[in-house]
PDB file of N, CA and C in Angstrom:
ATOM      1  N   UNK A   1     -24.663  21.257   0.652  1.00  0.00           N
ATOM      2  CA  UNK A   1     -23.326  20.934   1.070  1.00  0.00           C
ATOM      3  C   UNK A   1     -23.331  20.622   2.549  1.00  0.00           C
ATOM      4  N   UNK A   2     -22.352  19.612   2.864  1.00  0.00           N
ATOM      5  CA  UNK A   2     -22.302  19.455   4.089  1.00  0.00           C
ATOM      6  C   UNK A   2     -21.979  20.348   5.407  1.00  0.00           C
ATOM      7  N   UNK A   3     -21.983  20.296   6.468  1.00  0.00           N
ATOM      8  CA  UNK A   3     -21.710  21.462   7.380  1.00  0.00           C
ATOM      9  C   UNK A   3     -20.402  20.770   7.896  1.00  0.00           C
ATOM     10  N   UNK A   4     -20.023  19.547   7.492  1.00  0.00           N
ATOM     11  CA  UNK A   4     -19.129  19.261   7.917  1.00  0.00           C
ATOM     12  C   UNK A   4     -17.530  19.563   7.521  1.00  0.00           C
ATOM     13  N   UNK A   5     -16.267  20.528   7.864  1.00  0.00           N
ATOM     14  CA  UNK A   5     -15.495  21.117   7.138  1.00  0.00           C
ATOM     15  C   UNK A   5     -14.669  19.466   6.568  1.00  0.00           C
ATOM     16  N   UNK A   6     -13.976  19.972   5.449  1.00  0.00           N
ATOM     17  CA  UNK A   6     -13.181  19.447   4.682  1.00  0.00           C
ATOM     18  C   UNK A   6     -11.870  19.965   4.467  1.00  0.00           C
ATOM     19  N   UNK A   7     -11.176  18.709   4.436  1.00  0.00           N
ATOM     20  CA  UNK A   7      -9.468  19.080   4.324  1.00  0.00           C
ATOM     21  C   UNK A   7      -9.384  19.676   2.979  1.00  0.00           C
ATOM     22  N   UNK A   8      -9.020  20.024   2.892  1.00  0.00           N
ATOM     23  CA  UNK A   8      -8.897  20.961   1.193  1.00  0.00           C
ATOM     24  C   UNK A   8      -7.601  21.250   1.146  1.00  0.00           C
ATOM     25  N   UNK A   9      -6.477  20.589   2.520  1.00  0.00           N
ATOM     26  CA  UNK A   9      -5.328  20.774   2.018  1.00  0.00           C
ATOM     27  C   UNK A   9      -4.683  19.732   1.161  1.00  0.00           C
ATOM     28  N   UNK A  10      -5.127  18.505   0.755  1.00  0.00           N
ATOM     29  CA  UNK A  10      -4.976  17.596  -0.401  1.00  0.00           C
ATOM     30  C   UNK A  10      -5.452  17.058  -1.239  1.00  0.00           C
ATOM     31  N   UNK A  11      -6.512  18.564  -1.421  1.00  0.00           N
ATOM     32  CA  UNK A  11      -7.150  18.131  -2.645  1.00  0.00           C
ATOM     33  C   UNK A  11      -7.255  19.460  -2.918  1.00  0.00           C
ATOM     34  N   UNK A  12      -6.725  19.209  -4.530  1.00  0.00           N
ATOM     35  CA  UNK A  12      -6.951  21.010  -5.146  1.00  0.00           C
ATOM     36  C   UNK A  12      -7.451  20.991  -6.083  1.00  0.00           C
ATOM     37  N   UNK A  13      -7.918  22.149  -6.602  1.00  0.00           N
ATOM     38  CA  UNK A  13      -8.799  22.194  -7.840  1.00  0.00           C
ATOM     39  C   UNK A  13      -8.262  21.288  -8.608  1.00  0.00           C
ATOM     40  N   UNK A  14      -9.017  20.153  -9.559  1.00  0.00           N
ATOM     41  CA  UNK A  14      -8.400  19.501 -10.556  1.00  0.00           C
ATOM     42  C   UNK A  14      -8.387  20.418 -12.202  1.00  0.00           C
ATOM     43  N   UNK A  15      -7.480  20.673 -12.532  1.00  0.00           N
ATOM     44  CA  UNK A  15      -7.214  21.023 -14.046  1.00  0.00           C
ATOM     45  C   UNK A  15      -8.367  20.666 -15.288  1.00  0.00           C
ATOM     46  N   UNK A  16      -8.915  21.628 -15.880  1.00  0.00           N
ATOM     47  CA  UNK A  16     -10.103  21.190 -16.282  1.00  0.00           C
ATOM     48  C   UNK A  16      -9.191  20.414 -17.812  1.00  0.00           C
ATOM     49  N   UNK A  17      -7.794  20.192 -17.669  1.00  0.00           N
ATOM     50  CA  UNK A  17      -7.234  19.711 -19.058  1.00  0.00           C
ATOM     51  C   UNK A  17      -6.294  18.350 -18.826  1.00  0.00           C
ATOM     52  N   UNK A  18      -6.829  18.025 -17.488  1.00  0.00           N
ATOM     53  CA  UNK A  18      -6.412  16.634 -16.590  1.00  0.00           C
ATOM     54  C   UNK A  18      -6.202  15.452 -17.428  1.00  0.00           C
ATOM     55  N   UNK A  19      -6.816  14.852 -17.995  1.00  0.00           N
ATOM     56  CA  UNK A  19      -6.925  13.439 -19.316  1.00  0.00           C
ATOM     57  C   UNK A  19      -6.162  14.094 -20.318  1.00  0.00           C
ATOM     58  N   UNK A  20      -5.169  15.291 -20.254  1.00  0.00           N
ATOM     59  CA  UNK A  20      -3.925  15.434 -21.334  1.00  0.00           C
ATOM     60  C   UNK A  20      -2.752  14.854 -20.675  1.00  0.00           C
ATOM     61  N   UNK A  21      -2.984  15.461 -19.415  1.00  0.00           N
ATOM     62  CA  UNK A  21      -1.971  15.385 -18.404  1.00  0.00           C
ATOM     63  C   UNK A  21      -0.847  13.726 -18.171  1.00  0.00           C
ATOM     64  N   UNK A  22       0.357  14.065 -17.603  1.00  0.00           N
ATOM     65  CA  UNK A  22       1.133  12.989 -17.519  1.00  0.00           C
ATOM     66  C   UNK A  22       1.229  12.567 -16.045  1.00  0.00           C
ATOM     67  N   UNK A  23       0.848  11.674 -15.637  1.00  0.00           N
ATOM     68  CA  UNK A  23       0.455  10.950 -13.707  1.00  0.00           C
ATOM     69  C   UNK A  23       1.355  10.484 -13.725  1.00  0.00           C
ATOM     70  N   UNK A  24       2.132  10.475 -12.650  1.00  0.00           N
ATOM     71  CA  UNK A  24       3.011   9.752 -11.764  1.00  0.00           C
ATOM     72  C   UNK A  24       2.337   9.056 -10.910  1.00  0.00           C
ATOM     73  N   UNK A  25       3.027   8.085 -10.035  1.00  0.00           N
ATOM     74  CA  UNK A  25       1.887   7.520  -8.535  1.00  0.00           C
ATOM     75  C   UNK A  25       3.535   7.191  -7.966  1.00  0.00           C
ATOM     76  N   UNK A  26       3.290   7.782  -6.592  1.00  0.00           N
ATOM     77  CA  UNK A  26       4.509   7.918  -6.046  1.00  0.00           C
ATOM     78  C   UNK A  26       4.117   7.154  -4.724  1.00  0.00           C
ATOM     79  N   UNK A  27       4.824   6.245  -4.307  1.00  0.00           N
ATOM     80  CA  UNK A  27       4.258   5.048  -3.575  1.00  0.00           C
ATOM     81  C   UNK A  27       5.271   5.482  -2.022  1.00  0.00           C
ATOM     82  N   UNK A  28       4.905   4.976  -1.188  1.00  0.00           N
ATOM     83  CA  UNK A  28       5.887   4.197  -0.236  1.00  0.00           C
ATOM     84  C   UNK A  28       6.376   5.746   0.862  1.00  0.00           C
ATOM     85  N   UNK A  29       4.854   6.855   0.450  1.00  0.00           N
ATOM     86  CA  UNK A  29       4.781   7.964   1.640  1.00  0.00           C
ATOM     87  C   UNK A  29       4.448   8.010   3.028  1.00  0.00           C
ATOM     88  N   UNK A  30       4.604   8.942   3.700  1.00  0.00           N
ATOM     89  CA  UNK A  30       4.669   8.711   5.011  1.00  0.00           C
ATOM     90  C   UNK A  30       3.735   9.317   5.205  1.00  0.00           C
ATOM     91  N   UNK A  31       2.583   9.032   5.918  1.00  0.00           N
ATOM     92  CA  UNK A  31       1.524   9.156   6.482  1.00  0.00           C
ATOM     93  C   UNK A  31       1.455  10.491   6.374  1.00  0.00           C
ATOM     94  N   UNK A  32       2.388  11.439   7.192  1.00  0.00           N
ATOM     95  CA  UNK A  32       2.683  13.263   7.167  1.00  0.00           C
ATOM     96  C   UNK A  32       2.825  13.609   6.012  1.00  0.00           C
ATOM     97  N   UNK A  33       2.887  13.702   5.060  1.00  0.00           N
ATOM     98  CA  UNK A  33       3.517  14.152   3.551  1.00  0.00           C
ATOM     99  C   UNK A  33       2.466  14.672   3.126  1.00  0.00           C
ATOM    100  N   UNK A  34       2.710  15.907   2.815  1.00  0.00           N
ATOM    101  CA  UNK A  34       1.653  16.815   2.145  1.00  0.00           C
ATOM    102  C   UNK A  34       1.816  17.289   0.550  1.00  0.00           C
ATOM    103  N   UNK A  35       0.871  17.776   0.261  1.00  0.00           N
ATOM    104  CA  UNK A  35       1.123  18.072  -1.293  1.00  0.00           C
ATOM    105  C   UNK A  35       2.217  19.280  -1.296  1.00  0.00           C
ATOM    106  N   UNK A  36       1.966  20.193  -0.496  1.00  0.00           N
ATOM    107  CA  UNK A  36       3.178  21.168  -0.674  1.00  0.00           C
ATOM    108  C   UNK A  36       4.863  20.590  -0.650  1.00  0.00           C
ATOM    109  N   UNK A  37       4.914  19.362   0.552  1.00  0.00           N
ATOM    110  CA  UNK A  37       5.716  18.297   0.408  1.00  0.00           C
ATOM    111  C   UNK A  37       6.260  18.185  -1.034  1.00  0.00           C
ATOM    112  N   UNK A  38       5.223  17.549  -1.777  1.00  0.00           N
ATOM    113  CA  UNK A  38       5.474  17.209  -2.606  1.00  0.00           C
ATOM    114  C   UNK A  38       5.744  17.654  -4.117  1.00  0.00           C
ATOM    115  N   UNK A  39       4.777  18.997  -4.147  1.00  0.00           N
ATOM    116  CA  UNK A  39       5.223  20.349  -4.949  1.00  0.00           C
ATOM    117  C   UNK A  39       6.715  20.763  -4.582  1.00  0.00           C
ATOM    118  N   UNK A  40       6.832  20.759  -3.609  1.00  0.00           N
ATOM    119  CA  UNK A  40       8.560  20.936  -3.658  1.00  0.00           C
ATOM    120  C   UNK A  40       9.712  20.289  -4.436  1.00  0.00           C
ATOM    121  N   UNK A  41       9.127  19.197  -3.896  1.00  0.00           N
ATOM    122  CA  UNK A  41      10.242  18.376  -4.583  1.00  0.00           C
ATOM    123  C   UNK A  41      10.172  17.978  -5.993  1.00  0.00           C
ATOM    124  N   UNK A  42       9.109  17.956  -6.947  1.00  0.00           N
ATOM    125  CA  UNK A  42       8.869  17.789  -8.259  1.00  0.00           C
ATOM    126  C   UNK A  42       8.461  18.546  -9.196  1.00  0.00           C
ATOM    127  N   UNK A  43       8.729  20.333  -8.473  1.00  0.00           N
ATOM    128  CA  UNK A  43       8.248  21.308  -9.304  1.00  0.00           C
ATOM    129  C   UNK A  43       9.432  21.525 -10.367  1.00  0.00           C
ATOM    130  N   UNK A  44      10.579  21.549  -9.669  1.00  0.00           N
ATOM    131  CA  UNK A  44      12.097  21.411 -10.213  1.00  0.00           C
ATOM    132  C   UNK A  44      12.338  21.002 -11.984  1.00  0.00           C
ATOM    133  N   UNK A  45      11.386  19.563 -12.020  1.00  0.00           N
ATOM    134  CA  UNK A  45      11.155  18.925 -13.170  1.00  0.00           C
ATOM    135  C   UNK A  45      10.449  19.373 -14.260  1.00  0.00           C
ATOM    136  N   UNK A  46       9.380  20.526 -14.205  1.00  0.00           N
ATOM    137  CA  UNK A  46       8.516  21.065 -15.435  1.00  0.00           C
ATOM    138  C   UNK A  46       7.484  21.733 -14.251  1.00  0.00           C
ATOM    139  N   UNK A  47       6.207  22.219 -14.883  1.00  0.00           N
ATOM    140  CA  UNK A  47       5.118  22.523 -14.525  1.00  0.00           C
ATOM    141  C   UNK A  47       3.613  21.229 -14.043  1.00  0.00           C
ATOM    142  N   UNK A  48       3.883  21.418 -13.057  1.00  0.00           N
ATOM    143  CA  UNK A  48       2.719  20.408 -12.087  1.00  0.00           C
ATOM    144  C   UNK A  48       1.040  21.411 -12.504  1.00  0.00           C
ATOM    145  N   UNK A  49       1.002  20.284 -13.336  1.00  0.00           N
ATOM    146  CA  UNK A  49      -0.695  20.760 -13.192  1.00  0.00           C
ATOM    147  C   UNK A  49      -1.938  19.987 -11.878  1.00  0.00           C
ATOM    148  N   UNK A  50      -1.323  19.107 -11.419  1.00  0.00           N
ATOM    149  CA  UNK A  50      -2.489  18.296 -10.194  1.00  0.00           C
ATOM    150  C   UNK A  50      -1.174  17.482  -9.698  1.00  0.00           C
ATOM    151  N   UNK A  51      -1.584  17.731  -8.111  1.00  0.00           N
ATOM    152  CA  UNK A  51      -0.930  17.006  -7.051  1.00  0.00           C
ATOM    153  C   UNK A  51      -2.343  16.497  -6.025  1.00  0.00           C
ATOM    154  N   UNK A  52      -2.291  15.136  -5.865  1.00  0.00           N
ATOM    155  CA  UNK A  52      -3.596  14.437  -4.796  1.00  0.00           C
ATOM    156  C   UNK A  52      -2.920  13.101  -4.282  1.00  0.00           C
ATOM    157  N   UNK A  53      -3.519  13.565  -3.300  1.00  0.00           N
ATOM    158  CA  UNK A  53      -3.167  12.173  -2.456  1.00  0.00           C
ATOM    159  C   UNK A  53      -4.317  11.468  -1.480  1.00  0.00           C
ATOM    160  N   UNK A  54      -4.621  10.372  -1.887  1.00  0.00           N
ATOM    161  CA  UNK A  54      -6.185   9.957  -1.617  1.00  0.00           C
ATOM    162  C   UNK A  54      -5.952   9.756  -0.081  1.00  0.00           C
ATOM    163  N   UNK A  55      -7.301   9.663   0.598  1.00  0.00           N
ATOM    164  CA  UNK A  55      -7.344   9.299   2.063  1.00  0.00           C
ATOM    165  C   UNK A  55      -8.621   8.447   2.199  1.00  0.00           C
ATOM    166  N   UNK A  56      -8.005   7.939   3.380  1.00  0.00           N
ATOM    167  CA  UNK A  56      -9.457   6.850   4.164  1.00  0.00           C
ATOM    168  C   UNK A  56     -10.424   7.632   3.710  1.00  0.00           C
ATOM    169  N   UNK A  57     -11.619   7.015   3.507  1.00  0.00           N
ATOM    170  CA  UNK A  57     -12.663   7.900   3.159  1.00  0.00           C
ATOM    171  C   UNK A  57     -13.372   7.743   4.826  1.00  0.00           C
ATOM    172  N   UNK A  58     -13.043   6.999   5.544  1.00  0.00           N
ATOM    173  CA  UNK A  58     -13.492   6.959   7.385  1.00  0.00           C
ATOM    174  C   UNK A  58     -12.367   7.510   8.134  1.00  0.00           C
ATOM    175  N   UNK A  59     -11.418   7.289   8.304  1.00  0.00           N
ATOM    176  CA  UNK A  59     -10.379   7.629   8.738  1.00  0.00           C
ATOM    177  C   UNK A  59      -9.536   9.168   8.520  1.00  0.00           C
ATOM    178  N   UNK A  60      -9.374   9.616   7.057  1.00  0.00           N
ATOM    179  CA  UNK A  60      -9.290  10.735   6.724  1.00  0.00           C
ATOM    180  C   UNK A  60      -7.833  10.554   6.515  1.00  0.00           C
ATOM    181  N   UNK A  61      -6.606   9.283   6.637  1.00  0.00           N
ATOM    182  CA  UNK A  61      -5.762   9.483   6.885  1.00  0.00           C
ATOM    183  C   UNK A  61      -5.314   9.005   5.887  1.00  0.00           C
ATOM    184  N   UNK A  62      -3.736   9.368   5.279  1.00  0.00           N
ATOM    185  CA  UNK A  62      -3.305   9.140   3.841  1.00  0.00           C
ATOM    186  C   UNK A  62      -3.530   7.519   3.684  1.00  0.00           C
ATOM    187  N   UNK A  63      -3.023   7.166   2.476  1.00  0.00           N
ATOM    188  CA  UNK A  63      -3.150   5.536   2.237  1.00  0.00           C
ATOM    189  C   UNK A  63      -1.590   5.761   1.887  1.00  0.00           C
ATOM    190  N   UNK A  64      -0.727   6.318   2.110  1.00  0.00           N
ATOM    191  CA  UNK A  64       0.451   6.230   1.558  1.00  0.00           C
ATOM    192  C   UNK A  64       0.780   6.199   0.327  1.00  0.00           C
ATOM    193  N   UNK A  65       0.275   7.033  -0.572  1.00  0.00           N
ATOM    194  CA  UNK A  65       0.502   7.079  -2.147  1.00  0.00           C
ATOM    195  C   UNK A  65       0.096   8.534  -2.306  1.00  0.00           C
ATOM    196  N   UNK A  66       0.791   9.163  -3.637  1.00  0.00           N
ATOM    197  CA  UNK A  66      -0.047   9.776  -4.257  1.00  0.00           C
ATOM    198  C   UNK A  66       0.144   9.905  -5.755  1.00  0.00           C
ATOM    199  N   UNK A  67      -0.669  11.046  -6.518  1.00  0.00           N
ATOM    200  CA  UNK A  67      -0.446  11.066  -8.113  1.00  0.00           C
ATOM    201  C   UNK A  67       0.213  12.493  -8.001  1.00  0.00           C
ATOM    202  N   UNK A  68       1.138  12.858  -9.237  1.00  0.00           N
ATOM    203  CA  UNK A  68       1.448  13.949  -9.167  1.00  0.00           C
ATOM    204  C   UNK A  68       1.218  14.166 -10.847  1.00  0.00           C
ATOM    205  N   UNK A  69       0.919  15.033 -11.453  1.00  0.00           N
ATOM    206  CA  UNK A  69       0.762  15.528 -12.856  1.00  0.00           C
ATOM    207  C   UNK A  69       1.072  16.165 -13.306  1.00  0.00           C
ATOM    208  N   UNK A  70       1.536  16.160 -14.619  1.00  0.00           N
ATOM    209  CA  UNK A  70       2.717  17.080 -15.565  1.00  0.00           C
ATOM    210  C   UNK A  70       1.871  17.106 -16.592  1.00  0.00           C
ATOM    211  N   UNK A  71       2.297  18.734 -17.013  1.00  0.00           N
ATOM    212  CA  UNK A  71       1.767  19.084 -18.543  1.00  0.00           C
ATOM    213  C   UNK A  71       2.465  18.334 -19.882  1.00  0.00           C
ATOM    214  N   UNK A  72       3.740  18.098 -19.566  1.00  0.00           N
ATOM    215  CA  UNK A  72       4.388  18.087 -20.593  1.00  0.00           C
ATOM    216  C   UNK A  72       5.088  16.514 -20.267  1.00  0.00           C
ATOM    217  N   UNK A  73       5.525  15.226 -21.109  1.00  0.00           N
ATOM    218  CA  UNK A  73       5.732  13.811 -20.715  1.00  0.00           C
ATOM    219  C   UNK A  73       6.666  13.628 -20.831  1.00  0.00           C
ATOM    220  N   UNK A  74       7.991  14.537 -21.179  1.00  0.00           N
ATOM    221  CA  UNK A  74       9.012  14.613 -21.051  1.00  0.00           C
ATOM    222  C   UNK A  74       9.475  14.998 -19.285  1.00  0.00           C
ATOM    223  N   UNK A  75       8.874  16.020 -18.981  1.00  0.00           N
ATOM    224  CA  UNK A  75       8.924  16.419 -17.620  1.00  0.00           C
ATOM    225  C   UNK A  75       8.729  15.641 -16.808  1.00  0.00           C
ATOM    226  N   UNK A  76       7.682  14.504 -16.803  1.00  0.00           N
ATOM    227  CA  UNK A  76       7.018  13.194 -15.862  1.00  0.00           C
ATOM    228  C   UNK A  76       8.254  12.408 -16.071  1.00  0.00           C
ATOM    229  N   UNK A  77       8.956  12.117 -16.963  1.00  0.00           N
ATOM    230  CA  UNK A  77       9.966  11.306 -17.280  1.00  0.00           C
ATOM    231  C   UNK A  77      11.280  11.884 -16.598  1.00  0.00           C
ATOM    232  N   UNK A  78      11.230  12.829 -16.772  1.00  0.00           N
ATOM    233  CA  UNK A  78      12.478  13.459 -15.627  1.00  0.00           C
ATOM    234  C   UNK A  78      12.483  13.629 -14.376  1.00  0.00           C
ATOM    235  N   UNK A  79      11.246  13.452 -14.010  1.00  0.00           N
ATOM    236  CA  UNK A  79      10.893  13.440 -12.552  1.00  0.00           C
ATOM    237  C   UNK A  79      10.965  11.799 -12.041  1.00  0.00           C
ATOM    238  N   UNK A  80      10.459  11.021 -13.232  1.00  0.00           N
ATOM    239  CA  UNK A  80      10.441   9.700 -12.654  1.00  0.00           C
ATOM    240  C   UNK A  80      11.592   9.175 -12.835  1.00  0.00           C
ATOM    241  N   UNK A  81      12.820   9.446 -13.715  1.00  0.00           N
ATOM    242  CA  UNK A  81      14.281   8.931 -13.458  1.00  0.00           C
ATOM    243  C   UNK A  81      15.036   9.795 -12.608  1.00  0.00           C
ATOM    244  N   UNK A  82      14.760  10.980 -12.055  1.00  0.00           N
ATOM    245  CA  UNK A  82      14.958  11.438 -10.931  1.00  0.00           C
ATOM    246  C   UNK A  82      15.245  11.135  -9.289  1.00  0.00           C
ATOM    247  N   UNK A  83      13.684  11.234  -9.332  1.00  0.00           N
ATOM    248  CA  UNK A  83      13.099  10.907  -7.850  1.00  0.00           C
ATOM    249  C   UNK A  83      12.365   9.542  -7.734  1.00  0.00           C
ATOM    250  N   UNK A  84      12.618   8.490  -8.882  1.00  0.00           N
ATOM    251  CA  UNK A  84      12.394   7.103  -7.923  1.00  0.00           C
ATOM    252  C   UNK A  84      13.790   6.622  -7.045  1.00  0.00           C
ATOM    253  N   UNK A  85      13.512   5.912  -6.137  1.00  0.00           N
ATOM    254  CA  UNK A  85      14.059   5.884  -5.142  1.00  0.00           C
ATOM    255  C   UNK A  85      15.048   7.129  -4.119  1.00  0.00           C
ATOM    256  N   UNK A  86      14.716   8.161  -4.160  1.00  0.00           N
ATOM    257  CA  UNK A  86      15.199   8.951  -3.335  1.00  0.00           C
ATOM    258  C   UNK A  86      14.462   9.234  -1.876  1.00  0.00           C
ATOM    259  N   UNK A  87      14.941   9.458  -1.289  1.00  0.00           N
ATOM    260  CA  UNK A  87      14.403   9.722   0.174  1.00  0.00           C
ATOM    261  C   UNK A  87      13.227  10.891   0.226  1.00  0.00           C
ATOM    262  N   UNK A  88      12.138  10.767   0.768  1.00  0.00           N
ATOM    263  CA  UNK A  88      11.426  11.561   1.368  1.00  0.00           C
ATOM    264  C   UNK A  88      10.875  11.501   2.311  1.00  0.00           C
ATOM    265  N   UNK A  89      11.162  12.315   3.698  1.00  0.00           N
ATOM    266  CA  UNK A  89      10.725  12.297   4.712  1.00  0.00           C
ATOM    267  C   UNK A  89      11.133  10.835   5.552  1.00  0.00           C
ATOM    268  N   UNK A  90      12.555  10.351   4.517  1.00  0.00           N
ATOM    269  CA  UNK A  90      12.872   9.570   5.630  1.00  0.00           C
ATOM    270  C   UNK A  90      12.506   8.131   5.087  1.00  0.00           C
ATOM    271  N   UNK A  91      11.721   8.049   3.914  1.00  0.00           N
ATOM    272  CA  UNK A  91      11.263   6.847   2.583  1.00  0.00           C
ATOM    273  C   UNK A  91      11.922   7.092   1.916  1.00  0.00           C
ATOM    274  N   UNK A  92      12.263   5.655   1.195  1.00  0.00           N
ATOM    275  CA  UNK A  92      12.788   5.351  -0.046  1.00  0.00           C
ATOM    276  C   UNK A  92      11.455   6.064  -1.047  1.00  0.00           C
ATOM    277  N   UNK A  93      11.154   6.555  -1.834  1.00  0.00           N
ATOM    278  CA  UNK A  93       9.908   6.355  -2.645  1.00  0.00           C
ATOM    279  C   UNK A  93      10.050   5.745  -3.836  1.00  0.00           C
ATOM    280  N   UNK A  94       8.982   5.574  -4.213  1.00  0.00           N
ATOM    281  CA  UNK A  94       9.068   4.572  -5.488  1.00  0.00           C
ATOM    282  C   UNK A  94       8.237   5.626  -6.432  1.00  0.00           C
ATOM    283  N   UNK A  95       7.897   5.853  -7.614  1.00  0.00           N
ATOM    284  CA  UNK A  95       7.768   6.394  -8.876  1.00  0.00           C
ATOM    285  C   UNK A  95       7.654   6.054 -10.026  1.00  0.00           C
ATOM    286  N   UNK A  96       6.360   5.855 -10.595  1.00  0.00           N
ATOM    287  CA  UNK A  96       6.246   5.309 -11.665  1.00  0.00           C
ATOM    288  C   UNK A  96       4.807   5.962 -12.585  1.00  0.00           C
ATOM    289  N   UNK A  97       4.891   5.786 -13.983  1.00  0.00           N
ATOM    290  CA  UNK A  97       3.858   6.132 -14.438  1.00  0.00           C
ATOM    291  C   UNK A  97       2.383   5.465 -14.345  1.00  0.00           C
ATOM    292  N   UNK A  98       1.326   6.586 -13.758  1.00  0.00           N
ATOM    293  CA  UNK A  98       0.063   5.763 -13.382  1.00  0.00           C
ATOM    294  C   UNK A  98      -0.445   4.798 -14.576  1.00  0.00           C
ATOM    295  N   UNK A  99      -0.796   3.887 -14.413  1.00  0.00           N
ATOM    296  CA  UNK A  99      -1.744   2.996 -14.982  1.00  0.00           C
ATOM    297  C   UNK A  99      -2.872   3.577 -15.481  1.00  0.00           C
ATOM    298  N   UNK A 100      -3.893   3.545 -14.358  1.00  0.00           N
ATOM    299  CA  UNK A 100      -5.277   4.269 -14.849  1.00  0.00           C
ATOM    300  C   UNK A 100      -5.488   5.938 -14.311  1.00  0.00           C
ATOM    301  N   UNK A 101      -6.192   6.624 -14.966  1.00  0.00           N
ATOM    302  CA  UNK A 101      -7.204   7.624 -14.467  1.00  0.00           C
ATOM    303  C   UNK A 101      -7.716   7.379 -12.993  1.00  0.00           C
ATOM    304  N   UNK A 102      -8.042   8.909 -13.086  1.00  0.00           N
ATOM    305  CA  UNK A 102      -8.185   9.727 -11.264  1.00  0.00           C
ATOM    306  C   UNK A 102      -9.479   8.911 -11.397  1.00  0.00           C
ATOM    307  N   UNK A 103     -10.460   7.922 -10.538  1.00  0.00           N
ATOM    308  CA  UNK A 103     -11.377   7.162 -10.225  1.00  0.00           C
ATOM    309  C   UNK A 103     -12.278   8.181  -9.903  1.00  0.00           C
ATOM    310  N   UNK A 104     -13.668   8.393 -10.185  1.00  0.00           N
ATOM    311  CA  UNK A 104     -14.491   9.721 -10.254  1.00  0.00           C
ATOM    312  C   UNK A 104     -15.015   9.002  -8.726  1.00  0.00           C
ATOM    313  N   UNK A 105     -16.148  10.329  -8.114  1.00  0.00           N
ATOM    314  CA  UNK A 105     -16.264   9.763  -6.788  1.00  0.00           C
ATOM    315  C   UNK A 105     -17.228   8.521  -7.100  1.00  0.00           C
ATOM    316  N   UNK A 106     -17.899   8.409  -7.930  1.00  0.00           N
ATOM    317  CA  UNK A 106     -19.163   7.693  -8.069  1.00  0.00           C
ATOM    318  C   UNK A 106     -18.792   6.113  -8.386  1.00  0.00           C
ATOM    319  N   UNK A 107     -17.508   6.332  -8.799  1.00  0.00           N
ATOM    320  CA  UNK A 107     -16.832   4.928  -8.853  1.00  0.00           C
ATOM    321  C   UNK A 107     -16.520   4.349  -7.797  1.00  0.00           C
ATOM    322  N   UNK A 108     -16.340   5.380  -6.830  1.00  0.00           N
ATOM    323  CA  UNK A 108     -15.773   5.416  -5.142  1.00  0.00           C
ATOM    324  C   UNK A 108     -16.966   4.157  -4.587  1.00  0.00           C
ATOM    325  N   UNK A 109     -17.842   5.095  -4.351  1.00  0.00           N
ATOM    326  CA  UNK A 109     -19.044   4.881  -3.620  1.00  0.00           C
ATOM    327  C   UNK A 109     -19.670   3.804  -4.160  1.00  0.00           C
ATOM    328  N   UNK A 110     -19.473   3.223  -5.320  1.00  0.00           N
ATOM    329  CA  UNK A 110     -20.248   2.029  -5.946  1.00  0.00           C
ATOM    330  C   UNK A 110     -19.176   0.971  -5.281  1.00  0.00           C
ATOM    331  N   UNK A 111     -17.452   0.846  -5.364  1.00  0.00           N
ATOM    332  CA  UNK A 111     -17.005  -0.033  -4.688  1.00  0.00           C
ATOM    333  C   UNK A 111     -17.382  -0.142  -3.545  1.00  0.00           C
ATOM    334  N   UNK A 112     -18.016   1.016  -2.520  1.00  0.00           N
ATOM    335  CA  UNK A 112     -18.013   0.591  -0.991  1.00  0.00           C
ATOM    336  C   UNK A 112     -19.423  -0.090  -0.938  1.00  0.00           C
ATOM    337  N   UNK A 113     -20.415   0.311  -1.958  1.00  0.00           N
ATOM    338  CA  UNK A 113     -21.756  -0.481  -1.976  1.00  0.00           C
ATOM    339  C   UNK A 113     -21.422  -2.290  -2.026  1.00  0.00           C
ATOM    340  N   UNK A 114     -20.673  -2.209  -3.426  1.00  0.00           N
ATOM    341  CA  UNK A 114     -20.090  -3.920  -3.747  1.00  0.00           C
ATOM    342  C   UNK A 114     -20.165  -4.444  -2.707  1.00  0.00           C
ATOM    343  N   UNK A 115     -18.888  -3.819  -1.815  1.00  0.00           N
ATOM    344  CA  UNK A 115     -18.601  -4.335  -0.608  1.00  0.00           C
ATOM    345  C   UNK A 115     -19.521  -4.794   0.959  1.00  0.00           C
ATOM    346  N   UNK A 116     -20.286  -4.151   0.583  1.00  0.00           N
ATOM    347  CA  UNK A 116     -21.383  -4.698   1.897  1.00  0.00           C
ATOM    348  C   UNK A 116     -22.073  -5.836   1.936  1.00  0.00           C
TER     349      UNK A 116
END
């Protein structure tokens, strides 16, 4: 392991029952917005099994998005006619159900290879 520390405040254990789970991708965050941020405001709706919000992999700094995950797809649905477009931190946010799966790291690291 590296000696180098890691933020571990936006990234938490992932749910070993994740690919049941219901994703949101909540767009249009403000750089500051943390997962506790965001546990706040969408715990209201059901039980959050995974909250992440990706970062520069150089930079370290949000990309302005994140996923939030529900056990149950009724709950994701109440959260997403909820809290799309409501204010956070001063954003409109946007809210919608993810498309694809959490990208493993190895998928990561093969796009930044492509890229060179």
């Amino acid at each position: 392991m590296s000696s180098r520390s890691r933020n571990t405040d936006d990234r938490r254990e992932v749910s070993p029952k994740v690919d049941v789970m219901y994703s949101l991708k909540v767009d249009n965050l403000t750089y500051r917005t943390r997962v506790e941020d965001l546990r706040r405001c969408f715990e209201k709706f059901g039980s959050i099994g995974d909250i992440y919000i990706p970062r520069d992999q150089f930079s370290r700094s949000s990309r302005g998005y994140a996923f939030v995950r529900f056990s149950k797809k009724r709950d994701a649905q109440d959260a997403l006619e909820r809290m799309d477009g409501t204010d956070l931190d001063g954003r409109e946010i946007r809210v919608q159900f993810a498309r694809y799966g959490r990208a493993s790291a190895t998928d990561s690291r093969e796009k930044v290879r492509h890229r060179r």
